[in-house]
Protein backbone atom coordinates (compact mmCIF):
# COMPACT_ATOMS: atom_id res chain seq x y z
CA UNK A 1 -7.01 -27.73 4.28
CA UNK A 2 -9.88 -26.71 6.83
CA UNK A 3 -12.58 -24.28 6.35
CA UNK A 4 -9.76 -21.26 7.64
CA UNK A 5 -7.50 -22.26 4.74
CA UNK A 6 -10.35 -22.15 2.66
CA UNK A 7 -12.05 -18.66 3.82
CA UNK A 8 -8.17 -17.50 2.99
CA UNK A 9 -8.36 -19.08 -0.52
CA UNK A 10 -11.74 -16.92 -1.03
CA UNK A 11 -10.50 -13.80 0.30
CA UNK A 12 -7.32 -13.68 -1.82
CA UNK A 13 -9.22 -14.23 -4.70
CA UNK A 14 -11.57 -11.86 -4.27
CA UNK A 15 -8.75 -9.88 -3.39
CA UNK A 16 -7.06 -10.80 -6.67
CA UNK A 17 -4.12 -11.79 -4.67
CA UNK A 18 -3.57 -15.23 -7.55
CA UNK A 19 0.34 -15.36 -7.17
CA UNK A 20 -0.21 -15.38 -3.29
CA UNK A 21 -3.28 -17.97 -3.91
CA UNK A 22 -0.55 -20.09 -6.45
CA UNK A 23 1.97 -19.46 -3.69
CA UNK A 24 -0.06 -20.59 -0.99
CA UNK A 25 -1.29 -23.81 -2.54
CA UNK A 26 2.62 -24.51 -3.96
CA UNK A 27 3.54 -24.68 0.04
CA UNK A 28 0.42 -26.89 1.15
């Protein structure tokens, strides 16, 4: 993961987005 996949991490948190964050780390 770069710094974009990163920044993406951050926003969804903030974003309380965790089941897209869990998601999105299950498909890395």
């Amino acid at each position: 993961m770069g710094v974009i996949g990163i920044e993406t991490t951050i926003g969804m948190i903030n974003n309380h987005e965790f089941m897209g964050f869990l998601d999105f780390c299950s498909s890395q």
